[in-house]
C-alpha atoms as a PDB file:
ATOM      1  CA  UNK A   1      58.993 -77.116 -61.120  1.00  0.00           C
ATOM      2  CA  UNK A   2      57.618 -73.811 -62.237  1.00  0.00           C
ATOM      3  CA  UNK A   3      59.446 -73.491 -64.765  1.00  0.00           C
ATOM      4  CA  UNK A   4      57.928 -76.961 -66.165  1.00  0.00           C
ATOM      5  CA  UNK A   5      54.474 -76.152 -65.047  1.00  0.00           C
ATOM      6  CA  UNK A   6      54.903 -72.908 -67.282  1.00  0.00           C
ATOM      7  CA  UNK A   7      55.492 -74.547 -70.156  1.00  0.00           C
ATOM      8  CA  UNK A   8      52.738 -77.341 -70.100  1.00  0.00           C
ATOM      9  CA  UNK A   9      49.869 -73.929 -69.255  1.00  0.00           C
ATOM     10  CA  UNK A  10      51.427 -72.478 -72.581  1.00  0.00           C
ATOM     11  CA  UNK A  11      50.869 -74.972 -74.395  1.00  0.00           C
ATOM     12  CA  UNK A  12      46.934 -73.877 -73.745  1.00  0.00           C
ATOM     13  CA  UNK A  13      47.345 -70.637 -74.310  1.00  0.00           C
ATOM     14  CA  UNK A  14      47.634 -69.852 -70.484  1.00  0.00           C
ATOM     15  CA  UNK A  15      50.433 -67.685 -68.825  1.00  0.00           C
ATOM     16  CA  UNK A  16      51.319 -68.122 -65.321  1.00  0.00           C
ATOM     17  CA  UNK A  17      52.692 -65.778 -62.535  1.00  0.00           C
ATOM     18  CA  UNK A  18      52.655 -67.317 -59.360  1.00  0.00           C
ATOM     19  CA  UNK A  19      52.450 -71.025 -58.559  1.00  0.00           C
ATOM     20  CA  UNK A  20      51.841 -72.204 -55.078  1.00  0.00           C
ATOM     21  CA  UNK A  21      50.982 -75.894 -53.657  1.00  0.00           C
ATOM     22  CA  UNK A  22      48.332 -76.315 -51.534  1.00  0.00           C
ATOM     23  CA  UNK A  23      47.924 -79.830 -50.562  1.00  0.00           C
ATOM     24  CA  UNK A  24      50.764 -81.454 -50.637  1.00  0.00           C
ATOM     25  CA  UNK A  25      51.290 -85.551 -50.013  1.00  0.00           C
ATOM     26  CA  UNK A  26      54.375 -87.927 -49.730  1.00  0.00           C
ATOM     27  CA  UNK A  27      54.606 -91.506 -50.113  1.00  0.00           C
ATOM     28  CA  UNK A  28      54.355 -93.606 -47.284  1.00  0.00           C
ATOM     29  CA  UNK A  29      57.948 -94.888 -47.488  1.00  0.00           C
ATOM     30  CA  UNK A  30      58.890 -91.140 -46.912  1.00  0.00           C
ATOM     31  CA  UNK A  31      56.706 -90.742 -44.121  1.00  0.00           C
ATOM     32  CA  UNK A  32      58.277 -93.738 -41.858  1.00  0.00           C
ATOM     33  CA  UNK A  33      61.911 -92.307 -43.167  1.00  0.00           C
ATOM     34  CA  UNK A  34      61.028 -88.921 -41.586  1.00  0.00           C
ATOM     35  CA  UNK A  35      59.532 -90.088 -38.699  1.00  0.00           C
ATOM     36  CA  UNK A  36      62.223 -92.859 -38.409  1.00  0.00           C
ATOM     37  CA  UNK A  37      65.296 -90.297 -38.588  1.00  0.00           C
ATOM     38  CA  UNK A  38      62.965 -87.867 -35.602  1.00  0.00           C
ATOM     39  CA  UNK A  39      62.585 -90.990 -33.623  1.00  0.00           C
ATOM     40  CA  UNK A  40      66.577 -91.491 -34.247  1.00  0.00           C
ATOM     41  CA  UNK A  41      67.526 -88.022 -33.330  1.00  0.00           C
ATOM     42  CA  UNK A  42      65.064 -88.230 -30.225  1.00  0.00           C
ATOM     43  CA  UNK A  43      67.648 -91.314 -29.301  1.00  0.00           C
ATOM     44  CA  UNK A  44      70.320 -89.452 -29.732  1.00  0.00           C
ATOM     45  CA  UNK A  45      69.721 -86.511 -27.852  1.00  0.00           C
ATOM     46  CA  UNK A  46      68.313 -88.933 -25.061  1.00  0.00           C
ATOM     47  CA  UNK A  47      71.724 -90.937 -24.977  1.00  0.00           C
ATOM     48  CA  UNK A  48      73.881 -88.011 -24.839  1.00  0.00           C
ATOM     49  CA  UNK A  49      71.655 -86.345 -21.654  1.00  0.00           C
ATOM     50  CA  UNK A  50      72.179 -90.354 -19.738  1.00  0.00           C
ATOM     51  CA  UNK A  51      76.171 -89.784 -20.791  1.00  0.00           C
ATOM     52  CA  UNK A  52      76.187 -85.919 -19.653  1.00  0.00           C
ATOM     53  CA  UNK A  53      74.319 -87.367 -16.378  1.00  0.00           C
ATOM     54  CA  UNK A  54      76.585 -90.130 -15.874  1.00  0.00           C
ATOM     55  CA  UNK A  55      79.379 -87.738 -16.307  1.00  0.00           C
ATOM     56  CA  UNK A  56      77.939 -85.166 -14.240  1.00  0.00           C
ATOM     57  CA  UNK A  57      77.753 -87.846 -10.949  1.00  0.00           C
ATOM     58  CA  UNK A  58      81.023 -89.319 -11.808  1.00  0.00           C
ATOM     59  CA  UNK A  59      82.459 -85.634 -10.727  1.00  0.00           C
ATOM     60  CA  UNK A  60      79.819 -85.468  -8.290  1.00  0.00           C
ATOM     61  CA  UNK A  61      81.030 -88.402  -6.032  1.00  0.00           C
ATOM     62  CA  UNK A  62      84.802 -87.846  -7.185  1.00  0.00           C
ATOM     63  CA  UNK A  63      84.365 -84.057  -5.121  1.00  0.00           C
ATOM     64  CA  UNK A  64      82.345 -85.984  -2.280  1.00  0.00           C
ATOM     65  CA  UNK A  65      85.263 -88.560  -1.678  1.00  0.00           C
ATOM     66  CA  UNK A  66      87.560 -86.188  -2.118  1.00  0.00           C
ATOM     67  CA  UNK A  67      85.972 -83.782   0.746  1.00  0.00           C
ATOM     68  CA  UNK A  68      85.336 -86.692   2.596  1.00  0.00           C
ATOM     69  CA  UNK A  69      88.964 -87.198   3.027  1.00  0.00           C
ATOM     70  CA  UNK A  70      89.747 -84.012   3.262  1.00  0.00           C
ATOM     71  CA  UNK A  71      87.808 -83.859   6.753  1.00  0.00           C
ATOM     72  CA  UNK A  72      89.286 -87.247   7.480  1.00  0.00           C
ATOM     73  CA  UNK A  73      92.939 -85.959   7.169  1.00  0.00           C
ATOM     74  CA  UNK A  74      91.972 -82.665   9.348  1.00  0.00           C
ATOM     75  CA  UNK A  75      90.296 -84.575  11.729  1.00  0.00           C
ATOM     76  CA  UNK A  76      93.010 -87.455  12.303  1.00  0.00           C
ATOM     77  CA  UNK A  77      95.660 -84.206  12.025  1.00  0.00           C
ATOM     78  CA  UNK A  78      93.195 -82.532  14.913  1.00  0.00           C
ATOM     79  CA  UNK A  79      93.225 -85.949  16.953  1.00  0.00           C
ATOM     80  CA  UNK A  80      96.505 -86.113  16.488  1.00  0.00           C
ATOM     81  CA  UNK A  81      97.649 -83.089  17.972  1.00  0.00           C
ATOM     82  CA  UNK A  82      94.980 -83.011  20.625  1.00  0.00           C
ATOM     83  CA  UNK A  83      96.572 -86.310  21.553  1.00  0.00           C
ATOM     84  CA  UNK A  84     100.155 -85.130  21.684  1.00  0.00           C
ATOM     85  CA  UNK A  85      99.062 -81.942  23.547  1.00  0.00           C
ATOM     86  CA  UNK A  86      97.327 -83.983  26.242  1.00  0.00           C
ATOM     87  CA  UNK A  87     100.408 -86.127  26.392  1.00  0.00           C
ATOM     88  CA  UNK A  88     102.901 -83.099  27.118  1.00  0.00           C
ATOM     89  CA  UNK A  89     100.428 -82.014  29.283  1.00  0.00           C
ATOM     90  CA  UNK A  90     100.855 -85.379  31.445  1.00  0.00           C
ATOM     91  CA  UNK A  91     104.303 -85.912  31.019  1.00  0.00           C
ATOM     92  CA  UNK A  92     104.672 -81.948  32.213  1.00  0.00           C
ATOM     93  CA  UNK A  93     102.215 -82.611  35.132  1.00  0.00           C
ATOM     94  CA  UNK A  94     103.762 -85.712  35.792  1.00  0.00           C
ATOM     95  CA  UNK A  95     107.127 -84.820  36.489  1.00  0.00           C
ATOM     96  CA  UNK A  96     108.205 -82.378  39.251  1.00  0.00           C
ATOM     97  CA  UNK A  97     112.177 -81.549  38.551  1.00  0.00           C
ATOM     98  CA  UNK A  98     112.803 -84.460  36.774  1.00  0.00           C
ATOM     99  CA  UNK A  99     110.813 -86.701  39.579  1.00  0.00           C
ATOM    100  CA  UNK A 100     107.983 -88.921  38.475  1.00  0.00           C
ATOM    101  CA  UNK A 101     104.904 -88.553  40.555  1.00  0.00           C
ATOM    102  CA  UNK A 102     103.149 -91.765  41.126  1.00  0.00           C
ATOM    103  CA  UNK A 103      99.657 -91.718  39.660  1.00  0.00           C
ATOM    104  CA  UNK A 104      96.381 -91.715  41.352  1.00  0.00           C
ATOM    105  CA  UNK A 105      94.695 -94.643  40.611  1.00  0.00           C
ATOM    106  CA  UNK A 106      91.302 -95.736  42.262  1.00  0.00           C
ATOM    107  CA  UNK A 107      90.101 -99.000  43.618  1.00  0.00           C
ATOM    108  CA  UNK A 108      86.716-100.247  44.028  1.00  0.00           C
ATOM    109  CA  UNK A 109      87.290 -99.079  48.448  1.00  0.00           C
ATOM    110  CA  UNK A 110      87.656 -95.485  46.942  1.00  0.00           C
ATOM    111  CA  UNK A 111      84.289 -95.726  45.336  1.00  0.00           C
ATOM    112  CA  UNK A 112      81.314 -95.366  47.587  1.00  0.00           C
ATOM    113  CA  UNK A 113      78.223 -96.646  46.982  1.00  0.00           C
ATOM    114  CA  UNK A 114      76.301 -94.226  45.495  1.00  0.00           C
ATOM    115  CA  UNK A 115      79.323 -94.323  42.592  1.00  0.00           C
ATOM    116  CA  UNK A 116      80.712 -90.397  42.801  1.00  0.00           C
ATOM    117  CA  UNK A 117      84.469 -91.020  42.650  1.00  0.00           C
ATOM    118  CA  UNK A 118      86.866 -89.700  45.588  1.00  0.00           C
ATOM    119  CA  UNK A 119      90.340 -89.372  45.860  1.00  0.00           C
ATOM    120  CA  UNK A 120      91.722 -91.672  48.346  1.00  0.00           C
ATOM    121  CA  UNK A 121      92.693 -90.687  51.697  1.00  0.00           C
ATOM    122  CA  UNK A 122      95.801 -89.227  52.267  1.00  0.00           C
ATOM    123  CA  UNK A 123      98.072 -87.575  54.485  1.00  0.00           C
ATOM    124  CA  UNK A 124      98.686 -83.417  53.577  1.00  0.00           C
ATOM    125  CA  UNK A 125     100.953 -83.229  50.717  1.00  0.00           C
ATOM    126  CA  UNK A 126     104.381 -81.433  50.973  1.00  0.00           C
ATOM    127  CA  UNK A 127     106.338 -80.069  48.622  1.00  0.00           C
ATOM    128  CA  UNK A 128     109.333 -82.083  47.257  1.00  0.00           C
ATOM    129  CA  UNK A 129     112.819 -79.911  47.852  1.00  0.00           C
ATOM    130  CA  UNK A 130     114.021 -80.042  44.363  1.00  0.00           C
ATOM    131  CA  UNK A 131     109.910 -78.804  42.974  1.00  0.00           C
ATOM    132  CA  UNK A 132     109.940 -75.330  42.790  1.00  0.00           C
ATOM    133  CA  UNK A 133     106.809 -74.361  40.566  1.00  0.00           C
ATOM    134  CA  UNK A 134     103.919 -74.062  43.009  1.00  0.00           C
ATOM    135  CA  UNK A 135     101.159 -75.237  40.302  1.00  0.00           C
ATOM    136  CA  UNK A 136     102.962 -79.291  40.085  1.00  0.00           C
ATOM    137  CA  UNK A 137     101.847 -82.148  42.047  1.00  0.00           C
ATOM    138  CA  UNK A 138     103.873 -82.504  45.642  1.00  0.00           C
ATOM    139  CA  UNK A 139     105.797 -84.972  45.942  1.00  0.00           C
ATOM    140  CA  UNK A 140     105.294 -87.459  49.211  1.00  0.00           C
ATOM    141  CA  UNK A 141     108.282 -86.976  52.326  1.00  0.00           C
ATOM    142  CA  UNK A 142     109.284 -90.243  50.677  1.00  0.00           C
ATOM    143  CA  UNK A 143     109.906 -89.668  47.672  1.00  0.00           C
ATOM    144  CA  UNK A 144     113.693 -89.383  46.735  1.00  0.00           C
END
Protein backbone atom coordinates (compact mmCIF):
# COMPACT_ATOMS: atom_id res chain seq x y z
CA UNK A 1 0.00 0.00 0.00
CA UNK A 2 3.01 2.20 0.40
CA UNK A 3 4.52 1.22 -2.17
CA UNK A 4 1.35 2.41 -4.36
CA UNK A 5 0.86 5.52 -2.37
CA UNK A 6 4.61 6.31 -3.37
CA UNK A 7 4.10 6.24 -6.69
CA UNK A 8 0.80 8.32 -7.07
CA UNK A 9 2.94 11.42 -4.54
CA UNK A 10 5.65 11.12 -7.39
CA UNK A 11 3.75 11.69 -9.81
CA UNK A 12 3.54 15.43 -8.05
CA UNK A 13 6.79 15.78 -7.52
CA UNK A 14 6.46 14.60 -3.80
CA UNK A 15 8.70 11.90 -2.08
CA UNK A 16 7.50 10.03 0.80
CA UNK A 17 9.20 8.39 3.90
CA UNK A 18 6.84 7.28 6.28
CA UNK A 19 3.14 6.59 5.76
CA UNK A 20 0.88 6.00 8.66
CA UNK A 21 -3.16 5.76 8.85
CA UNK A 22 -4.86 7.60 11.17
CA UNK A 23 -8.48 7.09 10.92
CA UNK A 24 -9.21 4.13 9.72
CA UNK A 25 -13.03 2.72 8.76
CA UNK A 26 -14.49 -0.70 7.58
CA UNK A 27 -17.61 -1.46 5.94
CA UNK A 28 -20.44 -2.38 7.85
CA UNK A 29 -20.62 -5.95 6.50
CA UNK A 30 -17.09 -6.32 8.15
CA UNK A 31 -18.12 -4.94 11.28
CA UNK A 32 -21.13 -7.59 12.00
CA UNK A 33 -18.48 -10.40 10.58
CA UNK A 34 -16.06 -9.39 13.38
CA UNK A 35 -18.37 -8.97 15.92
CA UNK A 36 -20.30 -12.10 14.68
CA UNK A 37 -17.09 -14.49 14.81
CA UNK A 38 -16.34 -12.66 18.85
CA UNK A 39 -19.89 -13.41 19.65
CA UNK A 40 -19.13 -17.10 18.11
CA UNK A 41 -15.96 -17.62 19.98
CA UNK A 42 -17.70 -16.18 23.23
CA UNK A 43 -20.14 -19.43 22.50
CA UNK A 44 -17.60 -21.50 22.22
CA UNK A 45 -15.60 -20.91 25.09
CA UNK A 46 -19.02 -20.78 27.08
CA UNK A 47 -19.99 -24.39 25.78
CA UNK A 48 -16.78 -25.94 26.50
CA UNK A 49 -16.76 -24.40 30.44
CA UNK A 50 -20.88 -26.14 30.70
CA UNK A 51 -19.00 -29.53 29.14
CA UNK A 52 -15.78 -29.15 31.53
CA UNK A 53 -18.56 -28.54 34.39
CA UNK A 54 -20.65 -31.32 33.44
CA UNK A 55 -17.60 -33.41 33.33
CA UNK A 56 -16.22 -32.15 36.40
CA UNK A 57 -19.69 -33.35 38.52
CA UNK A 58 -19.94 -36.48 36.57
CA UNK A 59 -16.50 -37.46 38.56
CA UNK A 60 -17.75 -35.60 41.38
CA UNK A 61 -20.79 -37.89 42.18
CA UNK A 62 -18.96 -41.04 40.58
CA UNK A 63 -16.19 -40.50 43.87
CA UNK A 64 -19.33 -39.72 46.20
CA UNK A 65 -21.11 -43.11 45.28
CA UNK A 66 -18.20 -44.73 45.25
CA UNK A 67 -17.24 -43.57 49.03
CA UNK A 68 -20.63 -44.00 49.83
CA UNK A 69 -20.27 -47.64 49.34
CA UNK A 70 -17.21 -47.87 50.51
CA UNK A 71 -18.60 -46.96 54.14
CA UNK A 72 -21.54 -49.17 53.33
CA UNK A 73 -19.31 -52.30 52.78
CA UNK A 74 -17.17 -51.39 56.11
CA UNK A 75 -20.07 -50.80 57.96
CA UNK A 76 -22.18 -54.04 56.94
CA UNK A 77 -18.42 -55.88 57.30
CA UNK A 78 -18.37 -54.04 61.02
CA UNK A 79 -22.10 -55.24 61.69
CA UNK A 80 -21.26 -58.24 60.56
CA UNK A 81 -18.61 -59.18 62.74
CA UNK A 82 -20.02 -57.37 65.73
CA UNK A 83 -22.91 -59.72 65.12
CA UNK A 84 -20.93 -62.93 64.94
CA UNK A 85 -18.83 -61.83 67.97
CA UNK A 86 -21.95 -61.29 70.07
CA UNK A 87 -23.16 -64.63 68.85
CA UNK A 88 -19.94 -66.64 70.08
CA UNK A 89 -20.22 -64.70 72.93
CA UNK A 90 -23.84 -66.30 73.66
CA UNK A 91 -23.30 -69.54 72.40
CA UNK A 92 -19.91 -69.49 74.80
CA UNK A 93 -22.02 -68.09 77.73
CA UNK A 94 -24.66 -70.29 76.95
CA UNK A 95 -23.17 -73.50 77.23
CA UNK A 96 -21.45 -74.83 80.40
CA UNK A 97 -19.45 -78.24 79.26
CA UNK A 98 -21.44 -78.88 76.50
CA UNK A 99 -24.84 -78.17 78.68
CA UNK A 100 -27.30 -75.59 77.45
CA UNK A 101 -28.37 -73.18 80.10
CA UNK A 102 -31.95 -72.26 79.85
CA UNK A 103 -32.39 -68.56 79.21
CA UNK A 104 -33.74 -65.92 81.41
CA UNK A 105 -36.65 -64.66 80.04
CA UNK A 106 -39.03 -62.10 81.85
CA UNK A 107 -42.74 -61.92 82.19
CA UNK A 108 -44.89 -59.06 82.80
CA UNK A 109 -44.97 -60.60 87.14
CA UNK A 110 -41.12 -59.88 86.94
CA UNK A 111 -41.75 -56.31 86.05
CA UNK A 112 -42.86 -54.05 88.83
CA UNK A 113 -44.66 -51.19 88.44
CA UNK A 114 -42.50 -48.53 88.30
CA UNK A 115 -40.95 -50.61 85.01
CA UNK A 116 -37.04 -51.27 86.29
CA UNK A 117 -36.59 -54.89 85.20
CA UNK A 118 -35.61 -57.72 87.87
CA UNK A 119 -34.48 -61.02 87.55
CA UNK A 120 -36.97 -63.42 88.75
CA UNK A 121 -36.79 -65.07 91.98
CA UNK A 122 -34.81 -67.90 92.39
CA UNK A 123 -33.34 -70.35 94.55
CA UNK A 124 -29.09 -69.93 95.05
CA UNK A 125 -27.49 -71.26 92.04
CA UNK A 126 -25.02 -74.24 92.23
CA UNK A 127 -22.56 -75.20 90.16
CA UNK A 128 -23.23 -78.02 87.62
CA UNK A 129 -20.50 -81.09 88.23
CA UNK A 130 -19.28 -81.30 84.75
CA UNK A 131 -18.81 -76.81 84.72
CA UNK A 132 -15.55 -76.16 85.76
CA UNK A 133 -14.83 -72.42 84.68
CA UNK A 134 -16.02 -70.30 87.59
CA UNK A 135 -17.03 -67.16 85.25
CA UNK A 136 -20.22 -69.54 83.28
CA UNK A 137 -23.72 -69.54 84.30
CA UNK A 138 -24.57 -72.50 87.07
CA UNK A 139 -26.43 -74.85 86.10
CA UNK A 140 -29.80 -75.71 88.33
CA UNK A 141 -29.49 -79.30 90.76
CA UNK A 142 -31.75 -80.39 87.92
CA UNK A 143 -30.18 -80.05 85.24
CA UNK A 144 -28.66 -83.32 83.73
Amino acid sequence: MSNDLRERAATFGLILNNVSLTHLTFGREFTEAVEAKQVAQKEAARARFVVEKAEQQEKTAIISAEGNSKAAELITNNLTNNLRERRDQAAQAGSCGGHRVPALTLSEHHLPAGGAVCAPPAAPARAHPDCTSADRLAHSPNDS
